[in-house]
C-alpha atoms as a PDB file:
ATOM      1  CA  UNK A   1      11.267  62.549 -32.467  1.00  0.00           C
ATOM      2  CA  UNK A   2      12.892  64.866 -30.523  1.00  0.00           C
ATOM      3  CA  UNK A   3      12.189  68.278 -32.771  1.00  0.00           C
ATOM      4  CA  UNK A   4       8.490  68.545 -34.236  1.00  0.00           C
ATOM      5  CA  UNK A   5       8.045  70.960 -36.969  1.00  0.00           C
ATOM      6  CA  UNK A   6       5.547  73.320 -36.262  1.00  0.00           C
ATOM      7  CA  UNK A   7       6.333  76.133 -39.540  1.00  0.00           C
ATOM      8  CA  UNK A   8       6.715  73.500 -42.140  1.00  0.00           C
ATOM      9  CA  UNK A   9       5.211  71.319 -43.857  1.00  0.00           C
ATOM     10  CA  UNK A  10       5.150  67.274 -43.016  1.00  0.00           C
ATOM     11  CA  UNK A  11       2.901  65.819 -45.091  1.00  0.00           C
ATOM     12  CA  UNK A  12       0.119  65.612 -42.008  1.00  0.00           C
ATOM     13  CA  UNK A  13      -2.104  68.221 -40.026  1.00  0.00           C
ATOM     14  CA  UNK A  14       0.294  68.636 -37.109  1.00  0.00           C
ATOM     15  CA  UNK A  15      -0.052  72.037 -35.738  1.00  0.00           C
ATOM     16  CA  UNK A  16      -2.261  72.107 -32.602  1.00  0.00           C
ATOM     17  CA  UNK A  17      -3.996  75.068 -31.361  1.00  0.00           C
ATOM     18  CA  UNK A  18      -1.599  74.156 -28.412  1.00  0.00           C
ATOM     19  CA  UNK A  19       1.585  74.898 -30.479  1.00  0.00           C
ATOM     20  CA  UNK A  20       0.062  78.400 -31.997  1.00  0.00           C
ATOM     21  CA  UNK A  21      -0.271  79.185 -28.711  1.00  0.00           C
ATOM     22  CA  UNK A  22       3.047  78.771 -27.581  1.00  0.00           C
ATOM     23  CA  UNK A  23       4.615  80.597 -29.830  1.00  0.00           C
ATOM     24  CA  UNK A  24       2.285  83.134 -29.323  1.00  0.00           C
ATOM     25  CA  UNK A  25       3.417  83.273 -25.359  1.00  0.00           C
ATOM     26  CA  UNK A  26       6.586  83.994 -26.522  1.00  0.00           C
ATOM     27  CA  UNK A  27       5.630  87.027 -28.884  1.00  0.00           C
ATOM     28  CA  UNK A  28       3.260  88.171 -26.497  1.00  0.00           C
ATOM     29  CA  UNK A  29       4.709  87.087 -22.848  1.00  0.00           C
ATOM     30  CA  UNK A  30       4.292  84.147 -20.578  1.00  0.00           C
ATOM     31  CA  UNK A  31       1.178  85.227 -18.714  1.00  0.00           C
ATOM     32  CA  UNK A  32       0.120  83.121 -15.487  1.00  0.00           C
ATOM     33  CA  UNK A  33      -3.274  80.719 -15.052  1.00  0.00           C
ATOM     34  CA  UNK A  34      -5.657  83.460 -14.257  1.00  0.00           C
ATOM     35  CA  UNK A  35      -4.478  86.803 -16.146  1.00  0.00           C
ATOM     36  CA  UNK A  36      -4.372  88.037 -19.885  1.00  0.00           C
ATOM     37  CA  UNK A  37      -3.021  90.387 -22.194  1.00  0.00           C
ATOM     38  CA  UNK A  38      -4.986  93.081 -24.364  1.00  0.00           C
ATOM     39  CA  UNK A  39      -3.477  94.517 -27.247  1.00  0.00           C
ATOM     40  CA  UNK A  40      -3.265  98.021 -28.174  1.00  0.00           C
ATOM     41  CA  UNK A  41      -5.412  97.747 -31.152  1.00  0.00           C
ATOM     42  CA  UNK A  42      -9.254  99.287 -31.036  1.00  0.00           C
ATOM     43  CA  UNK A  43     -10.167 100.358 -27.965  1.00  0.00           C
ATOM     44  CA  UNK A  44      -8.019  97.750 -25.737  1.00  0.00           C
ATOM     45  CA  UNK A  45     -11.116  96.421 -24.112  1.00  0.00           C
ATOM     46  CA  UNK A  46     -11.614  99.482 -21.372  1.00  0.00           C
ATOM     47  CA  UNK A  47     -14.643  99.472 -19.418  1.00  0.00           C
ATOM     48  CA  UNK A  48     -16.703 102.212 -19.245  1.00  0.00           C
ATOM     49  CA  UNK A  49     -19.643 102.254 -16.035  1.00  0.00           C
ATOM     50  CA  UNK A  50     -22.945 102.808 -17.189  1.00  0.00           C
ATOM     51  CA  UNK A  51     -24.943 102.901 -14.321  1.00  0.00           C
ATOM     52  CA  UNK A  52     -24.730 101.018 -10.319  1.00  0.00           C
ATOM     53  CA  UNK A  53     -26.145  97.419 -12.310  1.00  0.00           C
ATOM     54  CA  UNK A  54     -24.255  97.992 -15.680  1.00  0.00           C
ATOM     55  CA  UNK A  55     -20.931  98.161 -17.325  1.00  0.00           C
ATOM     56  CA  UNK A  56     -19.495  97.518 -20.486  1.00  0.00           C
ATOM     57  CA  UNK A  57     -16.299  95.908 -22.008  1.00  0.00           C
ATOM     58  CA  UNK A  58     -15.409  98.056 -25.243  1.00  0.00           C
ATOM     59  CA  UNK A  59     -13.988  96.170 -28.287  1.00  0.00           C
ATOM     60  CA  UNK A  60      -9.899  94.775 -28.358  1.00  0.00           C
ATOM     61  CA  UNK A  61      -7.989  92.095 -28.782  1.00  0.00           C
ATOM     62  CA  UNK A  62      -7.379  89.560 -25.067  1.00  0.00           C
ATOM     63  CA  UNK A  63      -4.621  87.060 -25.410  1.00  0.00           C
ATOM     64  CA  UNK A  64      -5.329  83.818 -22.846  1.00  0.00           C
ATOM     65  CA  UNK A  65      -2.291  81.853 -22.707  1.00  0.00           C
ATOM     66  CA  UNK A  66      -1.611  82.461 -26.209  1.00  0.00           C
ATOM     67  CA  UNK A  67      -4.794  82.241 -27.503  1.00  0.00           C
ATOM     68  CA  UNK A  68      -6.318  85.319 -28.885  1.00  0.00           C
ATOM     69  CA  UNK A  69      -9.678  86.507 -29.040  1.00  0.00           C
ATOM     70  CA  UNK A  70     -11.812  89.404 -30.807  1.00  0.00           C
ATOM     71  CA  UNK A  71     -13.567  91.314 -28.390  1.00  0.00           C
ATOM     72  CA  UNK A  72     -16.770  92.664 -29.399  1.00  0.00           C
ATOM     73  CA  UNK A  73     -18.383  96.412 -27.508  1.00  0.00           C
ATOM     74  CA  UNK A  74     -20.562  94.329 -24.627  1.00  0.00           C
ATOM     75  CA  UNK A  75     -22.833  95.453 -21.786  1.00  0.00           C
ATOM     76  CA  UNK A  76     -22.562  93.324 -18.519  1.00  0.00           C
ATOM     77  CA  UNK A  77     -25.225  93.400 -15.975  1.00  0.00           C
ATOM     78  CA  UNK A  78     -24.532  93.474 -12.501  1.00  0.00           C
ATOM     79  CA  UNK A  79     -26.611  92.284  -9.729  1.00  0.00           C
ATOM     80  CA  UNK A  80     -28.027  95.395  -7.364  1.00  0.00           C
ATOM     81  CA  UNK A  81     -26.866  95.422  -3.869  1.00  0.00           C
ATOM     82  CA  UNK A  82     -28.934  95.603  -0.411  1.00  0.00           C
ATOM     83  CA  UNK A  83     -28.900  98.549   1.648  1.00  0.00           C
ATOM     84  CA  UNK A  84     -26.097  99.248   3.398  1.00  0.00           C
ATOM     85  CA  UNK A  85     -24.035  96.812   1.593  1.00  0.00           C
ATOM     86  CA  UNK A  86     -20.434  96.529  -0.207  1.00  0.00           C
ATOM     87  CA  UNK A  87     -19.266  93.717  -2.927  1.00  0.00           C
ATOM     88  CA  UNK A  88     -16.512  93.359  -4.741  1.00  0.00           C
ATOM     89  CA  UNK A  89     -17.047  91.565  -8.192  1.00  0.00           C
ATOM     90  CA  UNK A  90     -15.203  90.265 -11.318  1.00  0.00           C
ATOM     91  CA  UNK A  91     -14.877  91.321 -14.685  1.00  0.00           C
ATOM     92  CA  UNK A  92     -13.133  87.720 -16.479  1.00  0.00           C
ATOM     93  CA  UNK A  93     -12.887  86.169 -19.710  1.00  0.00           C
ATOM     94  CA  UNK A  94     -13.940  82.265 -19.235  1.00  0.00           C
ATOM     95  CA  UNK A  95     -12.164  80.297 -21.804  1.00  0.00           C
ATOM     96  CA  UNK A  96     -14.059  76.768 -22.505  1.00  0.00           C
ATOM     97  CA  UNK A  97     -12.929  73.743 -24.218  1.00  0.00           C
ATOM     98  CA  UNK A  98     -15.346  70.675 -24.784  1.00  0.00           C
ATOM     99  CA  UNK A  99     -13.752  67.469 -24.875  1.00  0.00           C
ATOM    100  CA  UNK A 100     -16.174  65.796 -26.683  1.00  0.00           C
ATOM    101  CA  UNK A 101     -16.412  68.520 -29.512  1.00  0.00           C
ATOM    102  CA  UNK A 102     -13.142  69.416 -29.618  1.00  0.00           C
ATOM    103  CA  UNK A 103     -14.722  72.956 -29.615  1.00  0.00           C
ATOM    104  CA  UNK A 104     -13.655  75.837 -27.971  1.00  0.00           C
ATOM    105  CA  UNK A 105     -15.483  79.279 -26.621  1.00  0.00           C
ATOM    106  CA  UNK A 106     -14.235  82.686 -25.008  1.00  0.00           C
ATOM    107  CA  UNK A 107     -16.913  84.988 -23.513  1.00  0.00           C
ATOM    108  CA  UNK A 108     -17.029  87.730 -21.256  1.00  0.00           C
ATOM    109  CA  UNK A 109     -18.771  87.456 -18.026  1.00  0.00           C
ATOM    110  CA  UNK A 110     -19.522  88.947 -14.158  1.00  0.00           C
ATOM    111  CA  UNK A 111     -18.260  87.068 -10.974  1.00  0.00           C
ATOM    112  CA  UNK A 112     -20.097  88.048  -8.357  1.00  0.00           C
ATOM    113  CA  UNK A 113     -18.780  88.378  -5.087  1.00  0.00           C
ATOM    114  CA  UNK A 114     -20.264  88.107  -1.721  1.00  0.00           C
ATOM    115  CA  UNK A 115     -21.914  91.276   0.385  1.00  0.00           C
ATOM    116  CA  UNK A 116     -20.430  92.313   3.076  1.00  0.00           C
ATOM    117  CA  UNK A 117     -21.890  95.128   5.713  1.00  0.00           C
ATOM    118  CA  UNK A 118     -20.777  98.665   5.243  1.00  0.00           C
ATOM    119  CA  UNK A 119     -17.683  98.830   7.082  1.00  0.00           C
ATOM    120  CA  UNK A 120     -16.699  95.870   7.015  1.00  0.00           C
ATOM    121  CA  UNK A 121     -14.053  95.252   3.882  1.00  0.00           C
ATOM    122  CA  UNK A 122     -15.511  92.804   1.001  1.00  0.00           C
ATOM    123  CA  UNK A 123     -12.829  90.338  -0.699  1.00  0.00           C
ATOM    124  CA  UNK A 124     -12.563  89.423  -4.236  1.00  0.00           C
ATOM    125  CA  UNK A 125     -14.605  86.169  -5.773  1.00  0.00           C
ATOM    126  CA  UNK A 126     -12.106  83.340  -6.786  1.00  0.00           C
ATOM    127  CA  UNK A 127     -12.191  82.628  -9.993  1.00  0.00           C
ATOM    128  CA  UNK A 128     -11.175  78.965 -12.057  1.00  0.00           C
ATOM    129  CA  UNK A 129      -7.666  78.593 -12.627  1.00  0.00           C
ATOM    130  CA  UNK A 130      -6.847  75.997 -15.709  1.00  0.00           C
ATOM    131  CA  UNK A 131      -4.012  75.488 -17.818  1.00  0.00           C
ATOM    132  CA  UNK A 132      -5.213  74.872 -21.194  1.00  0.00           C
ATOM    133  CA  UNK A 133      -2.255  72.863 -22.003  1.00  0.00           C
ATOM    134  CA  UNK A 134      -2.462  70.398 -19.945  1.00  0.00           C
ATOM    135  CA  UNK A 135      -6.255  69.475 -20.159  1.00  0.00           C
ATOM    136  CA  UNK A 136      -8.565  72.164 -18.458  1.00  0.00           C
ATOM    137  CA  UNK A 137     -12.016  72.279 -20.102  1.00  0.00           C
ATOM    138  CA  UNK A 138     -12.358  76.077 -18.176  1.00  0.00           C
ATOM    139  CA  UNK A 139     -10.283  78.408 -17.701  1.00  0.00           C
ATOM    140  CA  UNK A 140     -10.918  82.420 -16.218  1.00  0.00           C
ATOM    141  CA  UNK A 141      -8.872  85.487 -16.543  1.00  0.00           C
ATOM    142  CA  UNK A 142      -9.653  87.967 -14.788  1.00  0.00           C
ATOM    143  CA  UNK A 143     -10.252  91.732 -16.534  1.00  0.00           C
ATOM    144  CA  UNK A 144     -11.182  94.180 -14.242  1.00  0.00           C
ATOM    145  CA  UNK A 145     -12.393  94.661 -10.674  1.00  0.00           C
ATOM    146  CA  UNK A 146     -15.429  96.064  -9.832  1.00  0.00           C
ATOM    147  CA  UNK A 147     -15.975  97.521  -6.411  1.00  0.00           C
ATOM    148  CA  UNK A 148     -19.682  98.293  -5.077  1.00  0.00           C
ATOM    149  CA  UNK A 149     -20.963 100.484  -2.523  1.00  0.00           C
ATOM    150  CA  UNK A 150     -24.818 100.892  -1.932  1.00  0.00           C
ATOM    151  CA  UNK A 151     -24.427 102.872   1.439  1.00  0.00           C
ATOM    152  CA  UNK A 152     -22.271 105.717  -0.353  1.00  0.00           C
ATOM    153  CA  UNK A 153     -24.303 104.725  -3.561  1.00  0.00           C
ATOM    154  CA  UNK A 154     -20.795 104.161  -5.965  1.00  0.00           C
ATOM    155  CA  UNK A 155     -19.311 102.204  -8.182  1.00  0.00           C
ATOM    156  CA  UNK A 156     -16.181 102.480  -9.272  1.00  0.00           C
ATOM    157  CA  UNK A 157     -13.647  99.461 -11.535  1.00  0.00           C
ATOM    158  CA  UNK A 158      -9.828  98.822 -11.550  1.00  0.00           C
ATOM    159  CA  UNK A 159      -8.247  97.537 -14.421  1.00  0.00           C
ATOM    160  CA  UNK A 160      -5.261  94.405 -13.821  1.00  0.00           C
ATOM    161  CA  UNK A 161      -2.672  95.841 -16.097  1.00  0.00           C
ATOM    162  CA  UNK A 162       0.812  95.495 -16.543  1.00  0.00           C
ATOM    163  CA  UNK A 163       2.975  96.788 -18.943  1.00  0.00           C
ATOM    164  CA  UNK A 164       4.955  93.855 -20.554  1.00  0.00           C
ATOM    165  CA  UNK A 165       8.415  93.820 -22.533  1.00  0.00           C
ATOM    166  CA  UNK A 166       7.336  93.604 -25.601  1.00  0.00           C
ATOM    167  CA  UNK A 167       6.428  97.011 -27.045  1.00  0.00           C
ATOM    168  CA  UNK A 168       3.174  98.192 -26.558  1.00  0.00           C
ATOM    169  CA  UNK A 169       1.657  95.505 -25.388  1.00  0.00           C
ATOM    170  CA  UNK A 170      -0.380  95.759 -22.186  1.00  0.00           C
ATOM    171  CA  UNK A 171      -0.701  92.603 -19.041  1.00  0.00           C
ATOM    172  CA  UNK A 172      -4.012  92.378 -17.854  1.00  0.00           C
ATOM    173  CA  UNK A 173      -2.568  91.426 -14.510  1.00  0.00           C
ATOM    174  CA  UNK A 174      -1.759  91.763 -10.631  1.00  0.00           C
ATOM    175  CA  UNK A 175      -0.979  95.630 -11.027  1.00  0.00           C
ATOM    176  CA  UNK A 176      -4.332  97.746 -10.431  1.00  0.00           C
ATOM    177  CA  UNK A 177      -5.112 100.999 -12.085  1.00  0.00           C
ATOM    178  CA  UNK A 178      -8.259 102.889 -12.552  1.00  0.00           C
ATOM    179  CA  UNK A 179      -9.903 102.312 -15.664  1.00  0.00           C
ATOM    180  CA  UNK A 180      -8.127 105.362 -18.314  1.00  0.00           C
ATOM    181  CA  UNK A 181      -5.446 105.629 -16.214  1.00  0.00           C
ATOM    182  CA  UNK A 182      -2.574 103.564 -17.768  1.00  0.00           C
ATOM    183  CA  UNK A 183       0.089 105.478 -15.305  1.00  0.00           C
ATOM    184  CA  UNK A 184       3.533 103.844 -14.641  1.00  0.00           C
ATOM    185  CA  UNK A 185       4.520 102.034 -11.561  1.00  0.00           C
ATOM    186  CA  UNK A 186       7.291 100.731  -9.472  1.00  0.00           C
ATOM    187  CA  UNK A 187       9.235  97.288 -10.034  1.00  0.00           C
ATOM    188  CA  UNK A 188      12.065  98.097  -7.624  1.00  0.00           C
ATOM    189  CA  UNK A 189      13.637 100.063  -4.992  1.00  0.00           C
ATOM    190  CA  UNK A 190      16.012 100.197  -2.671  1.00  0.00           C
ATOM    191  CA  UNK A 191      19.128 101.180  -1.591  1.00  0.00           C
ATOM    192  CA  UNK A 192      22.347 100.504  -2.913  1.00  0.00           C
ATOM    193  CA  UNK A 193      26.006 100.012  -1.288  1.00  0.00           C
ATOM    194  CA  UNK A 194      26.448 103.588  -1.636  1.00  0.00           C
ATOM    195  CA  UNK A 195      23.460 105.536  -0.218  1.00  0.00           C
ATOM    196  CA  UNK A 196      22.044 106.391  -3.364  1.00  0.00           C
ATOM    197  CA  UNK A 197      18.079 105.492  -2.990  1.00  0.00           C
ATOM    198  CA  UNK A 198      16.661 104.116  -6.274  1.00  0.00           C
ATOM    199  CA  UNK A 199      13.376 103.355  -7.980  1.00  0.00           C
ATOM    200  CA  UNK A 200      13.066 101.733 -10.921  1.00  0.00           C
ATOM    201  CA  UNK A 201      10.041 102.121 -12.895  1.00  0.00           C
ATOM    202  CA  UNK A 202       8.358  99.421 -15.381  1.00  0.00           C
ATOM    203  CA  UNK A 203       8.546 102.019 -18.660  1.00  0.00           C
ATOM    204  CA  UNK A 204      12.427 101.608 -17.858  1.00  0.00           C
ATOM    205  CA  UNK A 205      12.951 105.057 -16.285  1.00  0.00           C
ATOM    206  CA  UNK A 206      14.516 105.107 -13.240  1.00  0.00           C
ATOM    207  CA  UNK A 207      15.837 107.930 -10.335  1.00  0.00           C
ATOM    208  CA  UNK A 208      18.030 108.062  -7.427  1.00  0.00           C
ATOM    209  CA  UNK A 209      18.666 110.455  -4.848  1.00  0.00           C
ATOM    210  CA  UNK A 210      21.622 110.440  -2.243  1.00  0.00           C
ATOM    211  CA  UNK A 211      22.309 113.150   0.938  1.00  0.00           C
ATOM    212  CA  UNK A 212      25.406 113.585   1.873  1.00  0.00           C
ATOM    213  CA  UNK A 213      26.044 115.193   5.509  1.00  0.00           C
ATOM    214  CA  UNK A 214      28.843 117.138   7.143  1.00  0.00           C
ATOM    215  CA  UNK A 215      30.877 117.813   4.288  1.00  0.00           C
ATOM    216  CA  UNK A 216      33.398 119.938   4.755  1.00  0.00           C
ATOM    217  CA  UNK A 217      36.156 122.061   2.849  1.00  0.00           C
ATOM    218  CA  UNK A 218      38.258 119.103   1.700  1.00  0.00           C
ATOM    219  CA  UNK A 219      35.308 117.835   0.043  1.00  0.00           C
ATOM    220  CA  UNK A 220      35.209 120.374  -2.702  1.00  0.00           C
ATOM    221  CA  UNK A 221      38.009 121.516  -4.874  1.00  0.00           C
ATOM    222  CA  UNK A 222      39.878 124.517  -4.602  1.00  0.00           C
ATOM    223  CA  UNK A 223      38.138 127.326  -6.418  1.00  0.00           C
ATOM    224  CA  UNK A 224      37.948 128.836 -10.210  1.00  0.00           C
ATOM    225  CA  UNK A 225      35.939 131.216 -11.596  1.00  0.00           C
ATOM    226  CA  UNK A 226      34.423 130.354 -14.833  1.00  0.00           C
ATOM    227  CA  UNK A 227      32.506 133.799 -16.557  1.00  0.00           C
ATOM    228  CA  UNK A 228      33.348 135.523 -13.893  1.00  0.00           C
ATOM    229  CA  UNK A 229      31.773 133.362 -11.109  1.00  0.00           C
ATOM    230  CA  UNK A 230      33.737 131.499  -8.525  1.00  0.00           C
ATOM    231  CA  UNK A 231      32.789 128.106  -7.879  1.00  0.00           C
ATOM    232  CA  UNK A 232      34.443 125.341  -6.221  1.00  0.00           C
ATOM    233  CA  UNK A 233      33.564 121.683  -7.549  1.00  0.00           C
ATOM    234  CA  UNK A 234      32.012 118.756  -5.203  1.00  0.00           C
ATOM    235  CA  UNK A 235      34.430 115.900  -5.313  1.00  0.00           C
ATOM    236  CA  UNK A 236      32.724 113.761  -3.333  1.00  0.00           C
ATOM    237  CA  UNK A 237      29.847 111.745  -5.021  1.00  0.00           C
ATOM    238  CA  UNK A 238      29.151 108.228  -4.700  1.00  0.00           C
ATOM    239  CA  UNK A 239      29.330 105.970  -7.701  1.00  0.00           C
ATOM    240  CA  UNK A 240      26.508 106.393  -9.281  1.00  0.00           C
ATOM    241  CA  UNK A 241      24.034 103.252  -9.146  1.00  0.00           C
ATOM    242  CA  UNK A 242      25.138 100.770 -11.376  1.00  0.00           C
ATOM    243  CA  UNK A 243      21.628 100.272 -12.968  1.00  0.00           C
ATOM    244  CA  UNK A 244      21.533 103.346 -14.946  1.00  0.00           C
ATOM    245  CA  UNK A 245      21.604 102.308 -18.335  1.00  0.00           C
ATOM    246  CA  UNK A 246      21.548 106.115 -19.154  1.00  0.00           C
ATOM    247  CA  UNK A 247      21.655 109.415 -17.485  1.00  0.00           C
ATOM    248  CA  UNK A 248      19.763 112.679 -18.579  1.00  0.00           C
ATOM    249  CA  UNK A 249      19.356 115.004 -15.780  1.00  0.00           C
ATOM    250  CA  UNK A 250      21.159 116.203 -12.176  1.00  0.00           C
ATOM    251  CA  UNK A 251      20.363 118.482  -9.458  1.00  0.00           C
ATOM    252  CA  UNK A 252      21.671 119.262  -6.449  1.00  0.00           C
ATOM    253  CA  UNK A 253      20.066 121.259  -3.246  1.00  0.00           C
ATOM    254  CA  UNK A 254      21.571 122.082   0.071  1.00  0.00           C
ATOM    255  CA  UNK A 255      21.454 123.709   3.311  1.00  0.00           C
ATOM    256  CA  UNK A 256      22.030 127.370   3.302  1.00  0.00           C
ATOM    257  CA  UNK A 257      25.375 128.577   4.102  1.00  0.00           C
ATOM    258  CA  UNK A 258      24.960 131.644   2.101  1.00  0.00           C
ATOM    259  CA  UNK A 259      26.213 130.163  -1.076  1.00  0.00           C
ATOM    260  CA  UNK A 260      24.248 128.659  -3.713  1.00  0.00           C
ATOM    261  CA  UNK A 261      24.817 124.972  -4.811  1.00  0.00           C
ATOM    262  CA  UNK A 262      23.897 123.693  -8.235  1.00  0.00           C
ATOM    263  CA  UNK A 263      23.997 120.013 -10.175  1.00  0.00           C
ATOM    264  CA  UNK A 264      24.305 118.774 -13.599  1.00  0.00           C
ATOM    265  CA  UNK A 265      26.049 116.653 -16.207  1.00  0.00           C
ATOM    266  CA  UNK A 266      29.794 116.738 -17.262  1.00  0.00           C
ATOM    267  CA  UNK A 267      30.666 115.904 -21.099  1.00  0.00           C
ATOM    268  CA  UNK A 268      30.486 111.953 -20.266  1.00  0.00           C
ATOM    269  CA  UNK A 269      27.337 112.273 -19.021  1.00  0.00           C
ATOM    270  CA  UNK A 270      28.462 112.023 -15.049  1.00  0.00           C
ATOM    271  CA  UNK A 271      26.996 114.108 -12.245  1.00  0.00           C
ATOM    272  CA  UNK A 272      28.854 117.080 -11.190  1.00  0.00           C
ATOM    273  CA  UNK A 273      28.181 119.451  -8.557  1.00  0.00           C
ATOM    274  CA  UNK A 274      29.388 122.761  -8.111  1.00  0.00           C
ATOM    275  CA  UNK A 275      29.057 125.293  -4.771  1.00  0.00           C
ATOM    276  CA  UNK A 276      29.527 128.800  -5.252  1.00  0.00           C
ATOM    277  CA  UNK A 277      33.064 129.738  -3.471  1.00  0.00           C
ATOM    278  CA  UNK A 278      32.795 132.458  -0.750  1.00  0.00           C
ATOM    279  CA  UNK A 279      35.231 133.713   1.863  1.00  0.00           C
ATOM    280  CA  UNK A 280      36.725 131.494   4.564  1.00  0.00           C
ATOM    281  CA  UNK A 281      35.778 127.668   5.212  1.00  0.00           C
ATOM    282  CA  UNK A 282      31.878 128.193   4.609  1.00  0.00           C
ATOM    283  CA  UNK A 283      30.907 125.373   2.055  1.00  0.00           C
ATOM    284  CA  UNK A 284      27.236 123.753   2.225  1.00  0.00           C
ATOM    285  CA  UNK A 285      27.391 120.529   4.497  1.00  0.00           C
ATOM    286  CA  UNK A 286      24.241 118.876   3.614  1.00  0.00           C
ATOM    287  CA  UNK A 287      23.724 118.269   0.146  1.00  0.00           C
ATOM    288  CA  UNK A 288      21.518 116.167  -1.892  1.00  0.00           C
ATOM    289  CA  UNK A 289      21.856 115.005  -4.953  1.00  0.00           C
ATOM    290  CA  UNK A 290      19.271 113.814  -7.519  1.00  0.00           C
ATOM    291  CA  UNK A 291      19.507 111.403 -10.884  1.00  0.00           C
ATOM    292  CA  UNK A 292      17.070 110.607 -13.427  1.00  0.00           C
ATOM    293  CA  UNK A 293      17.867 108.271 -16.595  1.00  0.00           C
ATOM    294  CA  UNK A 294      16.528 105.078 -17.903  1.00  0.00           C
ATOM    295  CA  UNK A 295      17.947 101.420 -16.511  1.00  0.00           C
ATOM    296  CA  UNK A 296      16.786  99.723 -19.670  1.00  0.00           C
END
């Protein structure tokens, strides 16, 4: 059979938690062996330090290769360190399956990692990588990281999170940020075929910023004067990078050449520049030019 129904009925108990979780990996995204994804629902399992041996895991929803689990408000112990000392350990979810039972089991649990003197810089445990679909009985995702230091007598966590396409839904992966701190971050930059330098942010916002050097007065339009100021109109931009999906603000800045320079957006939403117009071939010869907007 080359098409199994899975939302149907067939007359048998076919669905497998394997097939639930497959289409839940495509609701939720197609997370890799060792991450997971925590739902914005209750308090999306942040971690809150309690003291230098304890932390805990506060209640939300974790999706494991598209299997979901109920997370309950749980204290973790960690192990004190020696004197002098730095580790690095890890906050996971181990995911179990017994192949006898058939039964399966998500917990929370502490990785410990391995001292290292002060100074020196401590690595990250591994952890078990297992894909659940084809026939690991264990599988760990790892939640946050928990960094130790006896000599300055801290403790501090980073949370793996990434924000994923689907709406408000949050990766528990490679991307570090301090526990609280759900800030944005960089997918791409770079810079394109026409100078402009571009960042591209995960939210879908996105900026540019180009400098152009040693204009001069054939660059910029002959002068008007619009409510009684004269003005002459840069007509020089590059194209703007073709990744904008949108466009919402423009400024310009420049050298000083005793005229003021100034950037926006025309009626289709385009980026014009204007330079005030004053006597004789003085124009401003540096100018740079900045775009924000969204690129999805």
């Amino acid at each position: 059979m080359s098409v199994q129904v899975i939302t149907g009925y067939t007359g048998t108990k076919h669905i497998t938690p394997a097939d639930d979780a497959a289409f839940n990996r495509g609701v939720v995204g197609e997370n890799q062996l060792t991450t997971a994804f925590s739902l914005p629902v209750l308090d999306e399992c942040d971690l809150t330090i309690i003291s230098n041996t304890s932390v805990r895991v506060k209640s939300g929803v974790l999706v494991v290769q598209g299997r979901f689990g109920v997370v309950s408000q749980e204290d973790l112990t960690l192990n004190s360190i020696a004197t002098n000392k730095s580790r690095i350990d890890l906050i996971i979810c181990r995911y179990t399956h017994d192949s006898i039972t058939l039964i399966d089991n998500m917990e929370l649990a502490v990785v410990q990692g391995t001292p290292v003197n002060y100074g020196n810089t401590p690595t990250a445990p591994t952890i078990t990588a297992g894909d659940l679909d084809s026939g690991a009985t264990t599988a760990e995702f790892k939640l946050f990281r928990v960094e130790l230091d006896n000599n300055a007598g801290t403790i501090t966590a980073k949370k793996f999170v990434e924000l994923v396409n689907t709406p408000s839904l949050y990766d528990l992966a490679s991307v570090e940020y301090t526990v609280n701190n759900m800030d944005d971050y960089v997918v791409d930059e770079g810079t394109d075929a026409n100078g402009w330098k571009y960042r591209k942010w995960h939210s879908g916002r996105m900026e540019a910023h180009v400098y152009l050097n040693s204009l001069t007065t054939s660059d910029y339009g002959t002068a008007t004067t619009v409510s009684g100021v004269s003005r002459r109109q840069l007509n020089s931009i590059p194209t703007v990078p073709t990744a904008f999906l949108t466009l919402d603000y423009c400024a310009a800045s420049g050298n000083n050449s005793g005229a003021w320079i100034v950037g926006g957006l025309n009626a289709s939403d385009q980026p014009i520049v204007y330079q005030q117009a004053v006597s004789g071939t003085n124009v401003v010869a540096r100018v740079c030019i900045e775009l924000k907007g969204t690129w999805r």
